[in-house]
C-alpha atoms as a PDB file:
ATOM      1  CA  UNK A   1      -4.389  12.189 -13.375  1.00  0.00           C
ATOM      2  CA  UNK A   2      -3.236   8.586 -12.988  1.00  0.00           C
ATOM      3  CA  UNK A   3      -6.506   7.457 -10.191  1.00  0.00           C
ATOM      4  CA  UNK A   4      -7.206   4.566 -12.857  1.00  0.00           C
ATOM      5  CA  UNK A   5      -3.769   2.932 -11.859  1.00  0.00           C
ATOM      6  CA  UNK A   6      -2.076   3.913  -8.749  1.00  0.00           C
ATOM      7  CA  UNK A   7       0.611   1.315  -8.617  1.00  0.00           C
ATOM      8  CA  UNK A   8       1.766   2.268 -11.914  1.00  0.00           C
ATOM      9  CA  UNK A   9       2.131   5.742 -10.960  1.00  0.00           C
ATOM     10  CA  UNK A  10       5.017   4.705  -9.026  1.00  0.00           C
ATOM     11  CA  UNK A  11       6.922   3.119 -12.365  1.00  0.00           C
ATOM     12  CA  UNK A  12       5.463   6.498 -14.628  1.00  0.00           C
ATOM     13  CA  UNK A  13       3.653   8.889 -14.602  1.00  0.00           C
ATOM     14  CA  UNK A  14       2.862   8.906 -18.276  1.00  0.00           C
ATOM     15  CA  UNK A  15       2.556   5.442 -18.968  1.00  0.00           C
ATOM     16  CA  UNK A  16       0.438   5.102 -16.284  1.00  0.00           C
ATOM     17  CA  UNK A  17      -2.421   7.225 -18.160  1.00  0.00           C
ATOM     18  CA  UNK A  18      -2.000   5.359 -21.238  1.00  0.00           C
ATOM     19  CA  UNK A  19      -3.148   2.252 -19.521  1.00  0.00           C
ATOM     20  CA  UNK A  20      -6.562   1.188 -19.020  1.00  0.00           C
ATOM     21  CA  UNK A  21      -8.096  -0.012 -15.747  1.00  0.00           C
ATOM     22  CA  UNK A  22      -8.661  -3.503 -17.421  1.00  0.00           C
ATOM     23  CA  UNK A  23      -4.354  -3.680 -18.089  1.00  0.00           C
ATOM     24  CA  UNK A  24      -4.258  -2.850 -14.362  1.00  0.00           C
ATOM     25  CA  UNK A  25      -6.477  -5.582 -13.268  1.00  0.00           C
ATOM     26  CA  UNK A  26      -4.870  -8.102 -15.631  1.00  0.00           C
ATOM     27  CA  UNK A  27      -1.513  -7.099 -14.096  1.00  0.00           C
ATOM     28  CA  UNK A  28      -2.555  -7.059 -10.626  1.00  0.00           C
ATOM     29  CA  UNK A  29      -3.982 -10.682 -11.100  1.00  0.00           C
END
């Protein structure tokens, strides 16, 4: 469900599968 941004998971569930990999990459950098 949320593979695209593991770290998010942590913070929600459903947030994290409204974000898109390139969000995650911009916020792990």
């Amino acid at each position: 469900l949320a593979s695209g941004c593991p770290e998010l998971r942590a913070l929600d569930l459903c947030g994290c599968v409204l974000i898109t990999d390139e969000s995650v990459v911009a916020l792990a950098n």
